[in-house]
Structure formats: C-alpha cells, structure tokens
C-alpha atoms as a PDB file:
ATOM      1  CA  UNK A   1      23.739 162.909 -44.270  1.00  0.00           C
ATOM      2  CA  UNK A   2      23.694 160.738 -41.492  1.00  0.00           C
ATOM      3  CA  UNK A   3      27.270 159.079 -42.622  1.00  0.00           C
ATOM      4  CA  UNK A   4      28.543 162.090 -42.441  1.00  0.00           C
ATOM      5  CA  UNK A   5      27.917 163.214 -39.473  1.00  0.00           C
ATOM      6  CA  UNK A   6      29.153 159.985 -37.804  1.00  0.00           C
ATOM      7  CA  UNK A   7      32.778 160.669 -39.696  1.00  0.00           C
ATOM      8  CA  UNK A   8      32.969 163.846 -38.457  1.00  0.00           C
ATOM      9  CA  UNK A   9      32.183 162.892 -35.155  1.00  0.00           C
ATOM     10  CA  UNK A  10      34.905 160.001 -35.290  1.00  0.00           C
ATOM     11  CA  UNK A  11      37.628 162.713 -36.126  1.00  0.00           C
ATOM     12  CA  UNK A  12      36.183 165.140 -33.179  1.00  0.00           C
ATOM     13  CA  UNK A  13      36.378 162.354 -30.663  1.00  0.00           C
ATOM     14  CA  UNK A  14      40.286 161.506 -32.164  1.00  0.00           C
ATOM     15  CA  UNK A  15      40.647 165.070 -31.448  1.00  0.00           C
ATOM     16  CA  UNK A  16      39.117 165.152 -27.793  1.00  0.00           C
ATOM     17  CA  UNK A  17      41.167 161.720 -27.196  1.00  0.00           C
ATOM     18  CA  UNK A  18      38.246 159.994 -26.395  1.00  0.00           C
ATOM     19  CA  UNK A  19      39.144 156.489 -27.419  1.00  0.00           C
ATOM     20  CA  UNK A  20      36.115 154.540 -26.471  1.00  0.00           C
ATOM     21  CA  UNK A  21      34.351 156.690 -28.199  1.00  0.00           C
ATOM     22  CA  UNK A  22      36.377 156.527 -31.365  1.00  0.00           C
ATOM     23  CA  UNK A  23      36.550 153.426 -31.732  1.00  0.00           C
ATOM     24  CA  UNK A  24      32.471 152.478 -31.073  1.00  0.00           C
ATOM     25  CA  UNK A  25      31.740 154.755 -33.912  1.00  0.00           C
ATOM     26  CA  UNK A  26      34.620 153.070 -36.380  1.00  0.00           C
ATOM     27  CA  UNK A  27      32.880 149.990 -35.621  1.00  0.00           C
ATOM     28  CA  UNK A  28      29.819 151.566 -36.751  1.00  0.00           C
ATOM     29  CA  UNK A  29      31.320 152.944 -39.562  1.00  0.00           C
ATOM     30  CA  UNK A  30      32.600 149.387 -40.444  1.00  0.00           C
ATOM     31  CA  UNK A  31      29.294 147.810 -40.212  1.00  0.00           C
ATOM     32  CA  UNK A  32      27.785 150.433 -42.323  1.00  0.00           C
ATOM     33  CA  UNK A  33      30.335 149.767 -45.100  1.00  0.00           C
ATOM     34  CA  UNK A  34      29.418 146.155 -44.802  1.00  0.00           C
ATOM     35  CA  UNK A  35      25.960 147.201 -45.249  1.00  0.00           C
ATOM     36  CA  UNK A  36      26.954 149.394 -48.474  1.00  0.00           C
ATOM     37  CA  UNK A  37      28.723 146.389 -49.688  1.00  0.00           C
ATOM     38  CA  UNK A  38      25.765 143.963 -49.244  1.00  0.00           C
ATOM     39  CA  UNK A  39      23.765 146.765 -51.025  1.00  0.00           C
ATOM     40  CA  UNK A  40      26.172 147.340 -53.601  1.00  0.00           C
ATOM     41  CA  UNK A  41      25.020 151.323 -53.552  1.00  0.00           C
ATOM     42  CA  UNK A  42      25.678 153.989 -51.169  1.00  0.00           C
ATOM     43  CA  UNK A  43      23.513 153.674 -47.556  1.00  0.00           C
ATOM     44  CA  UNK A  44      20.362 155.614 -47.346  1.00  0.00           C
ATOM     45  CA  UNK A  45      19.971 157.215 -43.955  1.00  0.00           C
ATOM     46  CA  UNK A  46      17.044 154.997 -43.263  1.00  0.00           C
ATOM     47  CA  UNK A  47      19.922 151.888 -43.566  1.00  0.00           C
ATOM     48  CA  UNK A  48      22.243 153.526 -41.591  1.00  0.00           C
ATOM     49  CA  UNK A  49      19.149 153.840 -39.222  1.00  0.00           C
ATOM     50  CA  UNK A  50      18.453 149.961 -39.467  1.00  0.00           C
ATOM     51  CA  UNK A  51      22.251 148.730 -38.737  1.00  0.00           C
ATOM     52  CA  UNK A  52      22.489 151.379 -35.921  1.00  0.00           C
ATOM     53  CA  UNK A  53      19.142 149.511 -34.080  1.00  0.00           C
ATOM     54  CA  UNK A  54      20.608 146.016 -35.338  1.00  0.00           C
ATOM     55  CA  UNK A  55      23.970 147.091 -33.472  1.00  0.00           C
ATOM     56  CA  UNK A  56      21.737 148.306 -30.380  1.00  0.00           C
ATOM     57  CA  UNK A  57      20.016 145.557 -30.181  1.00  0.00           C
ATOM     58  CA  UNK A  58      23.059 142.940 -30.188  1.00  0.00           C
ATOM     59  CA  UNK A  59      24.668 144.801 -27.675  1.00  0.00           C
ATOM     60  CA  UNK A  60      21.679 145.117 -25.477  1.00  0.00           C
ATOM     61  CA  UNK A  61      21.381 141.490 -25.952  1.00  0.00           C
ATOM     62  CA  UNK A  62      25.187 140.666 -25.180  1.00  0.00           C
ATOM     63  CA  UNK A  63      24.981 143.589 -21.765  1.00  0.00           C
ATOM     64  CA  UNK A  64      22.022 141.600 -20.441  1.00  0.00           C
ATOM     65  CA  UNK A  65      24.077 138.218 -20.641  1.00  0.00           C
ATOM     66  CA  UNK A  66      26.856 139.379 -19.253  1.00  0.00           C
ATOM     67  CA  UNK A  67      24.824 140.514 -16.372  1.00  0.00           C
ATOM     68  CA  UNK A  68      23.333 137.551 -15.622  1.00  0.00           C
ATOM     69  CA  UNK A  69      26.852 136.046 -15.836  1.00  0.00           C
ATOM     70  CA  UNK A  70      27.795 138.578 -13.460  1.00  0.00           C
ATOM     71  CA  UNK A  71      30.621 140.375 -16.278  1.00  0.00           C
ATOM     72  CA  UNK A  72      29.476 144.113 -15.016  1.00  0.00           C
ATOM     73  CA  UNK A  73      32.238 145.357 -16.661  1.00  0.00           C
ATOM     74  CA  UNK A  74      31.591 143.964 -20.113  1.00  0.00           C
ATOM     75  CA  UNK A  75      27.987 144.603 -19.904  1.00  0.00           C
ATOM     76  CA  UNK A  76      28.962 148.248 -18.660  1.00  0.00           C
ATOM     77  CA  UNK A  77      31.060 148.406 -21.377  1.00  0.00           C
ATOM     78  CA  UNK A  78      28.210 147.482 -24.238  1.00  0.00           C
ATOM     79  CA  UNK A  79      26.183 150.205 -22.220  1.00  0.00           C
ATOM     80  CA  UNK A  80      28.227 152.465 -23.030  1.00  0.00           C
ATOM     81  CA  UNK A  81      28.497 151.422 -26.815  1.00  0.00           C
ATOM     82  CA  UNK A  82      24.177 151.807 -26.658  1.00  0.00           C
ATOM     83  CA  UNK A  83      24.584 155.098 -25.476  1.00  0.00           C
ATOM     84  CA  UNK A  84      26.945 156.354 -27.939  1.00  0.00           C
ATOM     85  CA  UNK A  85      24.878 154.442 -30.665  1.00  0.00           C
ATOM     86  CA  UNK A  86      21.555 156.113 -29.951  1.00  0.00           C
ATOM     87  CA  UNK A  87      22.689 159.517 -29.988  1.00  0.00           C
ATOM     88  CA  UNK A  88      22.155 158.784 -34.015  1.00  0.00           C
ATOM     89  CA  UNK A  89      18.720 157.197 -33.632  1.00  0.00           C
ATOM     90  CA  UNK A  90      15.765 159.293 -34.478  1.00  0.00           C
ATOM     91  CA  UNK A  91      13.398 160.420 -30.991  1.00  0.00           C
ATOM     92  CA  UNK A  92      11.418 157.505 -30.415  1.00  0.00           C
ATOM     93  CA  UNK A  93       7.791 158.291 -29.636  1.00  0.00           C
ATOM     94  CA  UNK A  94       6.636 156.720 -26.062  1.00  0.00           C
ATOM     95  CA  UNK A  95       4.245 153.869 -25.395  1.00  0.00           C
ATOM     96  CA  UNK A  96       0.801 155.952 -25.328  1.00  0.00           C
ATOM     97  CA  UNK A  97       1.915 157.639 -28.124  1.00  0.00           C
ATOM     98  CA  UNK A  98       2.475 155.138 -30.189  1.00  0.00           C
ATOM     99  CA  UNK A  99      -0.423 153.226 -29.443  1.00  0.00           C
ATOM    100  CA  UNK A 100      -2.627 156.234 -30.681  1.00  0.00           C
ATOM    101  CA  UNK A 101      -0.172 155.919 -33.935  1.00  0.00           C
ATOM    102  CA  UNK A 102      -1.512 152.162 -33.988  1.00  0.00           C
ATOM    103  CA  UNK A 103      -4.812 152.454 -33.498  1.00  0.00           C
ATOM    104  CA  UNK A 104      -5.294 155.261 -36.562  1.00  0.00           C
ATOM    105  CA  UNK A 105      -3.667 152.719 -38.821  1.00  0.00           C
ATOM    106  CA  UNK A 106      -6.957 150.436 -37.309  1.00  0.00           C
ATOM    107  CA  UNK A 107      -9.065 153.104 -37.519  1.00  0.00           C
ATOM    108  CA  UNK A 108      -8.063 153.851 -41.588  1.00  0.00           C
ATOM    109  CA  UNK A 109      -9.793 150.589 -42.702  1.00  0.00           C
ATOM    110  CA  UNK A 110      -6.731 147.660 -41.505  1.00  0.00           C
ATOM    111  CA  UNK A 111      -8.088 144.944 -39.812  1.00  0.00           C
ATOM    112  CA  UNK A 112      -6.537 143.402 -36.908  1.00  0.00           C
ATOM    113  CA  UNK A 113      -4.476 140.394 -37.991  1.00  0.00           C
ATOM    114  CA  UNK A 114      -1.100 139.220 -38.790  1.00  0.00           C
ATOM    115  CA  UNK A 115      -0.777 141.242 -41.554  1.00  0.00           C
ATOM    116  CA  UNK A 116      -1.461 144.276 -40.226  1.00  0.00           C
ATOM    117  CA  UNK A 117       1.612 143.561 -38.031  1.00  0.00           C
ATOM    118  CA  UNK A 118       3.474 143.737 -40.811  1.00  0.00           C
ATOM    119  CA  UNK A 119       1.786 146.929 -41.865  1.00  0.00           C
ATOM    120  CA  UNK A 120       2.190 148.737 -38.690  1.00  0.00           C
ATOM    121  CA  UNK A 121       5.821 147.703 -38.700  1.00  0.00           C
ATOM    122  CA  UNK A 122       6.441 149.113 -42.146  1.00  0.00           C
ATOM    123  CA  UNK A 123       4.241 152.551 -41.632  1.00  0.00           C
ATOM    124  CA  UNK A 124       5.926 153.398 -38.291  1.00  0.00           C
ATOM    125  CA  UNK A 125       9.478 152.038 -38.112  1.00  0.00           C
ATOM    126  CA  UNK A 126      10.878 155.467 -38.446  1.00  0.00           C
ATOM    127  CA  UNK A 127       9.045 156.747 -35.116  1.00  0.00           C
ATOM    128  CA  UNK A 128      10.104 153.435 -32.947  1.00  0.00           C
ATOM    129  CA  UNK A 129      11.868 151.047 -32.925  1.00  0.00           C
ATOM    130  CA  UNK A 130      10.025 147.520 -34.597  1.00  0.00           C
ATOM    131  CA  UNK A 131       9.794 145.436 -31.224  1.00  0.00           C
ATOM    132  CA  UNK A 132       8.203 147.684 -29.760  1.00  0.00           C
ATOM    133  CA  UNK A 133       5.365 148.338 -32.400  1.00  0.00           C
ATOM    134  CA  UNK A 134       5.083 144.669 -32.350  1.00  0.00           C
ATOM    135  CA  UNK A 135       4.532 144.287 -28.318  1.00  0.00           C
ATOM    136  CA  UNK A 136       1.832 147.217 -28.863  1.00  0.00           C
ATOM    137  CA  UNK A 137       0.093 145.463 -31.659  1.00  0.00           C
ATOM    138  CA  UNK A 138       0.201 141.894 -30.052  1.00  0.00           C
ATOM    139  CA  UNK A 139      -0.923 143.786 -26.857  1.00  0.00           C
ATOM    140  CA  UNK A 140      -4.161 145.015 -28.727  1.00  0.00           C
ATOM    141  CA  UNK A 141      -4.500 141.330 -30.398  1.00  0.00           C
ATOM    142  CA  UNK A 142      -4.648 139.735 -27.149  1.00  0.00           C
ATOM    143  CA  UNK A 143      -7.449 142.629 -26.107  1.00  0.00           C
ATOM    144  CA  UNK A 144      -9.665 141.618 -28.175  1.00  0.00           C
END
C-alpha cells in the first residue's frame, strides 16, 4: 500500500539524515490523515493519489508566485517538495498519448460536449493528471 511505502520511506530518510526530505513526506503523511479523517475510513491508494496531485499542484502554484516575486529560494524550495511528491505519482502518459486515450472514449459512442469532460476526467484520471485531460479535451472542442 501506497501509505506504507511513504512511512517507510519517512524512517529511511530519518536514517540517511535527510531532513528536507523527512519532513516533505510527514507533511504528506499529515495531509493524508486529514484526508482519512474527512473520510472517516482508511485512504484508498487512489486518495492518497488525489491529495498527493492536490499537494503538487499548490506547490506548483505557490513556486510560480514566488518566482514572479523574485523568492528563488522559496520557489526552489517547493520544487524540491514537487519532486519528492511525484516520485509517488503513477507514470503519466504524454500528450499524443493521451489524446489517442481521448479520442477512443469519442470513438466508443460519447459525444463531444461538456459532459463528456466529465467522462474523460473520470475514465482516465489514473493515467494523467485531470488538467491536463481537460486542456486535451477543450483542445479537440475548439477543433471542431
């Protein structure tokens, strides 16, 4: 289990005094209890998935504002947090890819509207990450 792993990890990089390290993934682990809590049941993988992209995509936010605020050492910071954090994410597929994933969803009978976005989304959230299934589909909306 994914939890697990991320523990285990947290105790090797106490080990290998790797503090940054250590204490990105107790955060982690902190918003994943919050995220048990709120469920009220033990965290699948796939919602230990869903906090780890919510947590990437705050701090991708935050790294991009503190570069245009000229904070390179906060937003190299947050970098750093991404990079630890995605180590846990599944392999995305890439842009052609996944455009071939969205266009057999079309091709199975779904028509091209705004609830197929929502369709898409759901089918293929485990193979990238939701904005960019979105910018595909909106990309083939504006198309046709």
């Amino acid at each position: 289990m994914l939890y697990q792993k991320l523990q285990d990890d947290v105790n090797k990089a106490m080990f290998a005094h790797k503090s940054d390290e250590v204490e990105a993934l107790r955060y982690l682990l902190a918003q994943i209890k919050n995220v048990s809590i709120e469920l009220k049941k033990d965290p699948s993988d796939d919602d230990i998935v869903n906090c780890i992209r919510k947590q990437v995509k705050q701090l991708t936010e935050s790294a991009e504002l503190f570069n245009k605020n000229k904070r390179e050492d906060l937003a190299e910071q947050y970098t750093h947090q991404i990079k630890i954090y995605s180590q846990y994410l599944p392999q995305e597929l890439d842009d052609g890819a996944l455009k071939i994933e969205v266009e057999k969803l079309l091709a199975s009978g779904n028509t091209l509207d705004k609830q197929f976005l929502g369709i898409a989304v759901g089918q293929l959230k485990d193979k990238a990450s939701p904005s960019r299934i979105v910018a595909i589909v909106q990309s083939l909306m504006a198309q046709k």
